[in-house]
C-alpha atoms as a PDB file:
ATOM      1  CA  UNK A   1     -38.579  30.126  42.349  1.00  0.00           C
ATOM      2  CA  UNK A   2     -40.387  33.269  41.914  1.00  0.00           C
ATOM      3  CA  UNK A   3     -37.480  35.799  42.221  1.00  0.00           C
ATOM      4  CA  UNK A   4     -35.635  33.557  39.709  1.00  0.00           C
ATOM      5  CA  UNK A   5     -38.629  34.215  36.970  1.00  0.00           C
ATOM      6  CA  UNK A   6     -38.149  38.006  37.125  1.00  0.00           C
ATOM      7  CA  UNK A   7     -34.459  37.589  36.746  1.00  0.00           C
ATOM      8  CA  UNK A   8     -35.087  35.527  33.746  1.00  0.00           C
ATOM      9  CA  UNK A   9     -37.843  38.337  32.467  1.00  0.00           C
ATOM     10  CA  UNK A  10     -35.895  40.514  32.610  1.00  0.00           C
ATOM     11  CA  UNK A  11     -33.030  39.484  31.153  1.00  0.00           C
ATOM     12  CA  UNK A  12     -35.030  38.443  28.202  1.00  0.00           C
ATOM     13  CA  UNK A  13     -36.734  41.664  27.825  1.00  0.00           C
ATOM     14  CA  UNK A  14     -33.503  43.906  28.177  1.00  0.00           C
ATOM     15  CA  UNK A  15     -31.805  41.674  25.200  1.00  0.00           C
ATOM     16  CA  UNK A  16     -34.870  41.463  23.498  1.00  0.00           C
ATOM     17  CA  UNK A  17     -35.294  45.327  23.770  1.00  0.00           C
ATOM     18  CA  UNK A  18     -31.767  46.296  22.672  1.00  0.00           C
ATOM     19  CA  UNK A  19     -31.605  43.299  19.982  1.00  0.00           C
ATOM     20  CA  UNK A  20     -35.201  44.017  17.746  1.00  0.00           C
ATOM     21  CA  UNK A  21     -35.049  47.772  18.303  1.00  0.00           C
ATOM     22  CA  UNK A  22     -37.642  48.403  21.286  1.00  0.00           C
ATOM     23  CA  UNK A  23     -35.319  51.563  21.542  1.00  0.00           C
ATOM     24  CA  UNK A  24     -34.862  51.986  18.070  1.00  0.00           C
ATOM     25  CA  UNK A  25     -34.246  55.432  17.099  1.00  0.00           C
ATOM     26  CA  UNK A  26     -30.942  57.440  15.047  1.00  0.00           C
ATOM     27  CA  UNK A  27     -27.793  56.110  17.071  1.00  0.00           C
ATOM     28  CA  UNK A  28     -28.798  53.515  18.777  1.00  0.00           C
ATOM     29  CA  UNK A  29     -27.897  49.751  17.416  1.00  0.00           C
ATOM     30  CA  UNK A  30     -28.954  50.068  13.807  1.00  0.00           C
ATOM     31  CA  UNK A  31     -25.975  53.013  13.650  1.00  0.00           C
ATOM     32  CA  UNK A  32     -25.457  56.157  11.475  1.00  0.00           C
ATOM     33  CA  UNK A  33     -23.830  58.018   9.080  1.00  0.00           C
ATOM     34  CA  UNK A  34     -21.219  59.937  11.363  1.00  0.00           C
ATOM     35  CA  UNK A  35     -21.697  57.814  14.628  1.00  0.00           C
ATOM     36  CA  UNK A  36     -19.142  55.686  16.022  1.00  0.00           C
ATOM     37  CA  UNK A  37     -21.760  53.004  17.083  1.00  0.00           C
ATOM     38  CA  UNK A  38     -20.884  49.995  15.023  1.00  0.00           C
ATOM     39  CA  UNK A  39     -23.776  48.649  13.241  1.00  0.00           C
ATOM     40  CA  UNK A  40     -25.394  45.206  13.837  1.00  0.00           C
ATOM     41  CA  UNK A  41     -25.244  43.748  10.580  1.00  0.00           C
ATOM     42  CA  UNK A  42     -25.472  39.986   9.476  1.00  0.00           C
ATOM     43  CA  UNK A  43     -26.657  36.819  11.688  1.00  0.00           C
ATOM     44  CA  UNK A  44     -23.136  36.304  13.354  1.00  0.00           C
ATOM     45  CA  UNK A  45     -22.705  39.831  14.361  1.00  0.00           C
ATOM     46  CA  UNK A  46     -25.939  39.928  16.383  1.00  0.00           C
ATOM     47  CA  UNK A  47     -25.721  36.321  17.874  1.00  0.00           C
ATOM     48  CA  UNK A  48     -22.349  38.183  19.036  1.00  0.00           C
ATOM     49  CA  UNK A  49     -24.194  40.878  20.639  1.00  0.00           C
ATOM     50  CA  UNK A  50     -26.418  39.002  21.639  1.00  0.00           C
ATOM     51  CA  UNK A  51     -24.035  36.584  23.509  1.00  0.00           C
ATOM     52  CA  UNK A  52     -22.192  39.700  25.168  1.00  0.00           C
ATOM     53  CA  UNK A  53     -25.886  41.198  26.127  1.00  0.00           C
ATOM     54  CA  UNK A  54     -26.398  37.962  28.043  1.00  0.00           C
ATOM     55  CA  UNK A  55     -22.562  38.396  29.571  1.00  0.00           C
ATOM     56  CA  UNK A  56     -23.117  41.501  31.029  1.00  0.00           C
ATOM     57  CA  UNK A  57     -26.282  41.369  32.413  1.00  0.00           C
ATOM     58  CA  UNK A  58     -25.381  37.618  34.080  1.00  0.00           C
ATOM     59  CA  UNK A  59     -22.099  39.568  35.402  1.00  0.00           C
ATOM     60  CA  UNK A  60     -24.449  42.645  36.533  1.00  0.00           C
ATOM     61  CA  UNK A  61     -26.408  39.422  37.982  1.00  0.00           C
ATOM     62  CA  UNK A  62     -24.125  38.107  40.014  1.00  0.00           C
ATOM     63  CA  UNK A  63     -22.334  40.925  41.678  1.00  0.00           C
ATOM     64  CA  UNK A  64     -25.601  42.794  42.881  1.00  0.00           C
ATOM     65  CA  UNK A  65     -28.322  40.047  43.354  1.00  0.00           C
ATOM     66  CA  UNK A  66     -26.735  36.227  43.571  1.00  0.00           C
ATOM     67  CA  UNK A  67     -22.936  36.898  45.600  1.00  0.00           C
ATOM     68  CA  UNK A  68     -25.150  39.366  48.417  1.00  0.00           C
ATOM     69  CA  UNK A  69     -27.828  37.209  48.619  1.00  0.00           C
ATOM     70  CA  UNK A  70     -26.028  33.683  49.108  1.00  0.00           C
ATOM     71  CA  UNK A  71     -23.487  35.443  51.582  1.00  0.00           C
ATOM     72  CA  UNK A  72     -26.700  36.683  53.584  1.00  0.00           C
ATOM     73  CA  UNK A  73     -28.179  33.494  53.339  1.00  0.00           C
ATOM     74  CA  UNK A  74     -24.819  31.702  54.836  1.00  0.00           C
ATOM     75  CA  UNK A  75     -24.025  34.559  57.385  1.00  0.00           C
ATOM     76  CA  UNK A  76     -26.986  35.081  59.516  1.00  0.00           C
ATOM     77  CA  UNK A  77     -25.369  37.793  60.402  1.00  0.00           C
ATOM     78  CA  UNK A  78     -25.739  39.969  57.507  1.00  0.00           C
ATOM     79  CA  UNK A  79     -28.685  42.044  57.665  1.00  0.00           C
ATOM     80  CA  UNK A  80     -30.945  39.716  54.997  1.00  0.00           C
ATOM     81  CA  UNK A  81     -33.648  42.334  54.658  1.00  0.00           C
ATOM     82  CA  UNK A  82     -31.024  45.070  53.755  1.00  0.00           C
ATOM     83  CA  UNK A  83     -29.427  42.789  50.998  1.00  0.00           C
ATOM     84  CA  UNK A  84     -32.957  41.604  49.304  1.00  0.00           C
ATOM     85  CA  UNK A  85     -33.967  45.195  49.210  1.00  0.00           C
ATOM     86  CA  UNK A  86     -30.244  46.092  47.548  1.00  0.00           C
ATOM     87  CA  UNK A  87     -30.840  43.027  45.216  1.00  0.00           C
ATOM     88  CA  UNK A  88     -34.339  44.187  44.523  1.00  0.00           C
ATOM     89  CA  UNK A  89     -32.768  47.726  43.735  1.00  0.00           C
ATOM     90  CA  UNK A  90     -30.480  46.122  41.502  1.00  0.00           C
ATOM     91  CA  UNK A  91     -32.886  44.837  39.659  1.00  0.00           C
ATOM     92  CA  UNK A  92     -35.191  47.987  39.289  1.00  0.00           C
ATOM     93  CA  UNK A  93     -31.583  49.483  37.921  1.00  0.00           C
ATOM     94  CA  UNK A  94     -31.805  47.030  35.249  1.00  0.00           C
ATOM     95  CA  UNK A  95     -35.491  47.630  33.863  1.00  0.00           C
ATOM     96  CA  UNK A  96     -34.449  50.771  34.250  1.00  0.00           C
ATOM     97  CA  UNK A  97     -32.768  51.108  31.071  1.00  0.00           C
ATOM     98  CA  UNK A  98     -36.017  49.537  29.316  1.00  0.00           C
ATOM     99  CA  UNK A  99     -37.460  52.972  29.526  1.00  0.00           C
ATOM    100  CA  UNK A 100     -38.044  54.810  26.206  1.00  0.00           C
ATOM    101  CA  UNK A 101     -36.979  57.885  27.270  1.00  0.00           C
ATOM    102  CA  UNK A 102     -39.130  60.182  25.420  1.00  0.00           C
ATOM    103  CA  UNK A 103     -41.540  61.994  27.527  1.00  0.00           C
ATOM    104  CA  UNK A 104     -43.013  65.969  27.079  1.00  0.00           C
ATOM    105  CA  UNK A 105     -40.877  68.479  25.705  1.00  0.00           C
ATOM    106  CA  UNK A 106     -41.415  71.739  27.816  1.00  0.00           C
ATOM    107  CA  UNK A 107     -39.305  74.962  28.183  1.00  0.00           C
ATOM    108  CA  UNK A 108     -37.484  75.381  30.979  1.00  0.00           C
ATOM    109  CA  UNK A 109     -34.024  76.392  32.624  1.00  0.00           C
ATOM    110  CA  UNK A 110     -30.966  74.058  31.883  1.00  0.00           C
ATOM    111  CA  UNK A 111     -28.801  75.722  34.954  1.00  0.00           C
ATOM    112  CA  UNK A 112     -31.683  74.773  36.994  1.00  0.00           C
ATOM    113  CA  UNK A 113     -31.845  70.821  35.942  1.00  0.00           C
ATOM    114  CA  UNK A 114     -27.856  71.043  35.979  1.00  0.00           C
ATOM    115  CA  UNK A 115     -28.217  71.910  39.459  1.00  0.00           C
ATOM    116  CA  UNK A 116     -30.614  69.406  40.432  1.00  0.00           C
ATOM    117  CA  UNK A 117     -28.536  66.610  39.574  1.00  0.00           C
ATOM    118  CA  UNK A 118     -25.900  68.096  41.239  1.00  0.00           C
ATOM    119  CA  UNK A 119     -27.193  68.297  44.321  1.00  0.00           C
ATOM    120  CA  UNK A 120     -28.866  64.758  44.200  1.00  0.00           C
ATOM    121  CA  UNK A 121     -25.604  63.101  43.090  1.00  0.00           C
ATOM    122  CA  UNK A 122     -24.016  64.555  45.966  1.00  0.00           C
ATOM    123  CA  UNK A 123     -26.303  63.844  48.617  1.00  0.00           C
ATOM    124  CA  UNK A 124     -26.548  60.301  47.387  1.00  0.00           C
ATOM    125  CA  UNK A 125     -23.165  59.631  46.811  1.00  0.00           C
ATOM    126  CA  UNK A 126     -21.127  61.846  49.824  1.00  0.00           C
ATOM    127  CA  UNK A 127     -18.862  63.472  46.586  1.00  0.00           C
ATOM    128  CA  UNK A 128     -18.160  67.081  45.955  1.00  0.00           C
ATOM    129  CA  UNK A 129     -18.881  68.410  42.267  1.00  0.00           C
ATOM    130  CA  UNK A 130     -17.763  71.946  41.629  1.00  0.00           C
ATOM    131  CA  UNK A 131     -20.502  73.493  39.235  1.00  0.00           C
ATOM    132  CA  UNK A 132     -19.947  76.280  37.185  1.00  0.00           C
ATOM    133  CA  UNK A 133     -23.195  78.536  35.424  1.00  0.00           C
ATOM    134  CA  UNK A 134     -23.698  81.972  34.626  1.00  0.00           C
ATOM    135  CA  UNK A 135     -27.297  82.493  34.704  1.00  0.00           C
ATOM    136  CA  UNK A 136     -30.711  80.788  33.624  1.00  0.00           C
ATOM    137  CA  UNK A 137     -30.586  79.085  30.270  1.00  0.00           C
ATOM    138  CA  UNK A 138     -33.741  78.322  28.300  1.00  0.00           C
ATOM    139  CA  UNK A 139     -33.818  75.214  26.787  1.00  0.00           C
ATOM    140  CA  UNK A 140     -36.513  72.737  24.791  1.00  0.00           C
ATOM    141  CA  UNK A 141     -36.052  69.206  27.149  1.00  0.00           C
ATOM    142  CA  UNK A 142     -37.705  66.650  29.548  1.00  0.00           C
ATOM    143  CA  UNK A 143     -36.235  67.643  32.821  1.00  0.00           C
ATOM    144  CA  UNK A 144     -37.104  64.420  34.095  1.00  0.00           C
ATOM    145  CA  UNK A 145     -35.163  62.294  31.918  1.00  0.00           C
ATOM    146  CA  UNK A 146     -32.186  64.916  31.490  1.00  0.00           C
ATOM    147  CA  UNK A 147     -32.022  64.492  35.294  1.00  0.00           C
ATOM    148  CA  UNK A 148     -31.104  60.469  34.827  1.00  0.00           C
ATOM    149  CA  UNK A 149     -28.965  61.712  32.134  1.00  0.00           C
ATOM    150  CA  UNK A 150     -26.430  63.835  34.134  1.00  0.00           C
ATOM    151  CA  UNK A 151     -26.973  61.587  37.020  1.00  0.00           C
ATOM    152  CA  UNK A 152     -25.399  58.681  34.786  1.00  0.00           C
ATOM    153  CA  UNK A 153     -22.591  61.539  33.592  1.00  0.00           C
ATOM    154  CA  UNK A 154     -21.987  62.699  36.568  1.00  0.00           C
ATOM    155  CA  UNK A 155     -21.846  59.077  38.174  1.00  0.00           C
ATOM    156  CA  UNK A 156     -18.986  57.998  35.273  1.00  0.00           C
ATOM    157  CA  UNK A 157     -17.237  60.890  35.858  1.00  0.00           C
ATOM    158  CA  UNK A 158     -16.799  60.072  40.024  1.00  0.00           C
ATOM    159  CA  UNK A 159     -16.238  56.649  39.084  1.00  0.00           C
ATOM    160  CA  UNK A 160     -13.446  56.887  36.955  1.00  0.00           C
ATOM    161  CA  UNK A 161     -11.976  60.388  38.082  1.00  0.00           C
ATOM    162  CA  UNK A 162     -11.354  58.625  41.083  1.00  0.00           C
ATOM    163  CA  UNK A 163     -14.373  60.772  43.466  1.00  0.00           C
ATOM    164  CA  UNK A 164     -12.504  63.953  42.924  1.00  0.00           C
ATOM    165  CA  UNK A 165     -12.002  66.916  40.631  1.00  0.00           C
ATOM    166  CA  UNK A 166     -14.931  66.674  39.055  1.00  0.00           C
ATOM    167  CA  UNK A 167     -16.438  69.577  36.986  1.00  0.00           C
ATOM    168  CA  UNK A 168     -20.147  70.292  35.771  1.00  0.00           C
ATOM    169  CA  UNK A 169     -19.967  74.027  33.274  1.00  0.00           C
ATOM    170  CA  UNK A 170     -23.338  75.074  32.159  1.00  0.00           C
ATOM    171  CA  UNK A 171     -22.848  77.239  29.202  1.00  0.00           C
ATOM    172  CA  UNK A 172     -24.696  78.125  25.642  1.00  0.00           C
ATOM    173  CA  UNK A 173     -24.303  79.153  22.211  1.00  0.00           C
ATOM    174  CA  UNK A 174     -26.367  80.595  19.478  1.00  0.00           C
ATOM    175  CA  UNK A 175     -28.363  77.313  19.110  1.00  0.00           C
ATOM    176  CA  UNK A 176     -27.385  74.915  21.963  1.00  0.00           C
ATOM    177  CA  UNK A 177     -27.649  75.198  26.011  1.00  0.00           C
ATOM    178  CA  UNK A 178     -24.632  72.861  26.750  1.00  0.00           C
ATOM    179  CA  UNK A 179     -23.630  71.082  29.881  1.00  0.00           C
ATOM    180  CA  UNK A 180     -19.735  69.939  30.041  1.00  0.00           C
ATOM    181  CA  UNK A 181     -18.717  67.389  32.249  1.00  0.00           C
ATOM    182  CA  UNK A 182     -14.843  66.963  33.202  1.00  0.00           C
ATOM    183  CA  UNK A 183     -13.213  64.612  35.161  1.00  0.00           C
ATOM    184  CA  UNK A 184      -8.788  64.316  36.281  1.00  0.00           C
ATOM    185  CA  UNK A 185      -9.020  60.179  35.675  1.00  0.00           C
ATOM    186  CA  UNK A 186      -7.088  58.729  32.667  1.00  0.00           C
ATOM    187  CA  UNK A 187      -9.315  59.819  30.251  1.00  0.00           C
ATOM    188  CA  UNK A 188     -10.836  57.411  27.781  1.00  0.00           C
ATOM    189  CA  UNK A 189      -8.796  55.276  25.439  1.00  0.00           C
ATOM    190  CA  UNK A 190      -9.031  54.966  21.998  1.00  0.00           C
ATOM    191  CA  UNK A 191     -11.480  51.780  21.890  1.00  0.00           C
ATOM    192  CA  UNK A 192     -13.326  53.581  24.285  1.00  0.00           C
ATOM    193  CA  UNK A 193     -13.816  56.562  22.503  1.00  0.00           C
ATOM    194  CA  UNK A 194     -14.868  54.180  19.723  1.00  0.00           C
ATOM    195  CA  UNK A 195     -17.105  52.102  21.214  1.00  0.00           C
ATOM    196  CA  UNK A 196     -18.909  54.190  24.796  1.00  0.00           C
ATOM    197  CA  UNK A 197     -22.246  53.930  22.844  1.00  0.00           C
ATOM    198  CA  UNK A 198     -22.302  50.413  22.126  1.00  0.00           C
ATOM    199  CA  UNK A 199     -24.538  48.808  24.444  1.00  0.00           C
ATOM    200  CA  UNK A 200     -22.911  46.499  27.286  1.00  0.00           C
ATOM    201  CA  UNK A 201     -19.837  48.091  26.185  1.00  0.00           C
ATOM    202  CA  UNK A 202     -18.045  48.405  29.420  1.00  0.00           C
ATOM    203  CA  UNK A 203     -14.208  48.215  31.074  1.00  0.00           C
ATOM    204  CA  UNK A 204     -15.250  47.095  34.227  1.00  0.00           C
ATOM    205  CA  UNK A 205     -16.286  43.595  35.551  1.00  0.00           C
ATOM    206  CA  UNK A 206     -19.910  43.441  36.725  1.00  0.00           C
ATOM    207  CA  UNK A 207     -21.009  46.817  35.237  1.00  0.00           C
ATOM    208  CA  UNK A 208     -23.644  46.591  32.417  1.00  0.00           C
ATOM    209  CA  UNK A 209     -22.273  49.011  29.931  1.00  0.00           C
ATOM    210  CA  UNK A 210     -25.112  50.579  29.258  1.00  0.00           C
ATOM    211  CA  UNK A 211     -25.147  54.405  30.859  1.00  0.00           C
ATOM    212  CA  UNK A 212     -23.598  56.543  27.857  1.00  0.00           C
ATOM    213  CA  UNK A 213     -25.694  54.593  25.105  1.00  0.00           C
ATOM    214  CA  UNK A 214     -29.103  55.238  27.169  1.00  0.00           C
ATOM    215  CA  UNK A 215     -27.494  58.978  27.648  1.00  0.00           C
ATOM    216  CA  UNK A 216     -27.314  59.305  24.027  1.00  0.00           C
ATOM    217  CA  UNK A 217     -30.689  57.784  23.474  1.00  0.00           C
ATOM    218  CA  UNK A 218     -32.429  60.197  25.670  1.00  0.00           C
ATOM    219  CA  UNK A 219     -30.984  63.138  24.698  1.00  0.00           C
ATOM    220  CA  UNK A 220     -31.339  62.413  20.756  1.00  0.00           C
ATOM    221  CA  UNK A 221     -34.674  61.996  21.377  1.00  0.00           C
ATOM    222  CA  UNK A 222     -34.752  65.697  22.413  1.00  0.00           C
ATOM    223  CA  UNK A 223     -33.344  66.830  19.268  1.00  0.00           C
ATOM    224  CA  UNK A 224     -29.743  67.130  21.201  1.00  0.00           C
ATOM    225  CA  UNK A 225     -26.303  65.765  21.223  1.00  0.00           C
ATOM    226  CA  UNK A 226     -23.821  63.904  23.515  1.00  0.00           C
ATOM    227  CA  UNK A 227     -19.711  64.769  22.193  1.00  0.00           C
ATOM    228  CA  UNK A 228     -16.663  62.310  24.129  1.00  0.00           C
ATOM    229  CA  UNK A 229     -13.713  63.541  24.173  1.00  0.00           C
ATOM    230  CA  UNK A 230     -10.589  63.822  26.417  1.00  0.00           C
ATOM    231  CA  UNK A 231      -9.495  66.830  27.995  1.00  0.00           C
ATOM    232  CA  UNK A 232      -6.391  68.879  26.521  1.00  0.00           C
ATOM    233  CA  UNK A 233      -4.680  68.412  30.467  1.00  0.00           C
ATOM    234  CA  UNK A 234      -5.711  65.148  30.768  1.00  0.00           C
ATOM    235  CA  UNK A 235      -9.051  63.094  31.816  1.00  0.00           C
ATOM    236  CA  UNK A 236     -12.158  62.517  30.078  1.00  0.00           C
ATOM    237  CA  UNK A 237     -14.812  65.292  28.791  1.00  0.00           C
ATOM    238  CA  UNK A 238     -18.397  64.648  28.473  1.00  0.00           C
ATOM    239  CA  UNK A 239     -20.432  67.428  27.031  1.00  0.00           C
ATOM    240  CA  UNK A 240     -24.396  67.397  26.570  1.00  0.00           C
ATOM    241  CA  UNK A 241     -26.257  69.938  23.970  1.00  0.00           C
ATOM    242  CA  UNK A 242     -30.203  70.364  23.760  1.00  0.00           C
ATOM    243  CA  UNK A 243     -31.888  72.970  21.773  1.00  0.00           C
ATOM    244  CA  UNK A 244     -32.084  76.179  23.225  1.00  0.00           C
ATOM    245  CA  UNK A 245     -36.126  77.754  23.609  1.00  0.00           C
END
């Protein structure tokens, strides 16, 4: 069954990926000093990760591709065409996070790309984010893969603030143009503040756990920083830093 092969690719290539280091870089699996990724370390701890790769992704699996599919298949009237294409996209969300993430570094305006995302996140998603900037802000980033960055902020935040009260502040400092994401859910709790960038670290059945450690990925590899925290009223804080130009 052809659809059944890619499945099985790409589960192999998404463990694979994560497990030998096809995204290895500072913070990802193989940890640092400072980082509150635990390292993989010793044959039991990665045949654990490895084990909880496979987990996720068959959870992922089964909410988005088999459950839709078998229910169109067994109620004609479900619109089958809609639910292979959602399955299909499900799957393209999945080899998504193969990506590198590296890309051109250019100069260009952080308030812009802030923005952007914004406005995409809303249009896709019917949600209202209140966005706060000043002005232009010159920083050194790919635009392009900042954009899936924030998108995959920005989507968390909605998610577990509940679709409301969500906050995007573009701001800067002497060395850093800085984008702060807030959210009025319960914040994060202490194992997740501990463990967001693991990879398939997640709290919620059928997710893949994998948005704030690709976040962190890309933005590294732009010489920046992602900071988790929770706010002093009360739900959780994201904030994003790249070099300024």
């Amino acid at each position: 069954m052809e659809p059944m092969i890619v499945i099985s690719i790409l589960i192999i290539a998404v463990v694979g990926g994560f497990l030998i280091g096809k995204h290895s870089g500072e913070g990802r699996l193989v940890g640092k000093k400072g980082s509150s990724v635990r390292p993989i370390t010793g044959a039991k701890t990665e045949d654990e990760a490895f084990e909880l790769a496979l987990f996720r992704i068959g959870g992922y699996l089964r909410k988005n591709v088999d459950r839709p599919l078998s229910s169109a298949l067994k109620d004609r009237q479900l619109p089958l065409r809609r639910v292979a294409e959602d399955a299909v996209a499900a799957i393209a969300d999945l080899n998504f996070f193969l990506e590198d993430g590296s890309g051109e570094i250019d100069e260009d305006d952080l308030t812009r790309i802030v923005k952007e995302a914004v406005r995409d996140y809303e249009a896709d998603w019917n949600i209202s984010i209140r966005l706060s900037a000043t002005g232009p802000v010159r920083v050194r980033t790919n635009a392009e893969n900042l954009l899936d960055v924030l998108y995959l902020i920005l989507h968390n935040a909605a998610v577990f603030g509940h679709e409301k009260g969500v906050v995007a502040t573009v701001s800067r400092d002497e060395e850093w143009g800085k984008v702060l994401v807030q959210d009025e859910g319960p914040g994060f709790t202490p194992e997740a503040l501990y463990r967001a960038y693991e990879p398939f670290y997640t709290t919620v059945e059928g997710n893949l756990g994998l948005g704030l450690s690709y976040a962190r990925k890309v933005v590294e590899l732009q010489k920046g920083w992602v900071r988790l925290r929770n706010g002093p009223g009360g739900g959780a804080e994201v904030e994003v830093g790249v070099p300024l130009a």
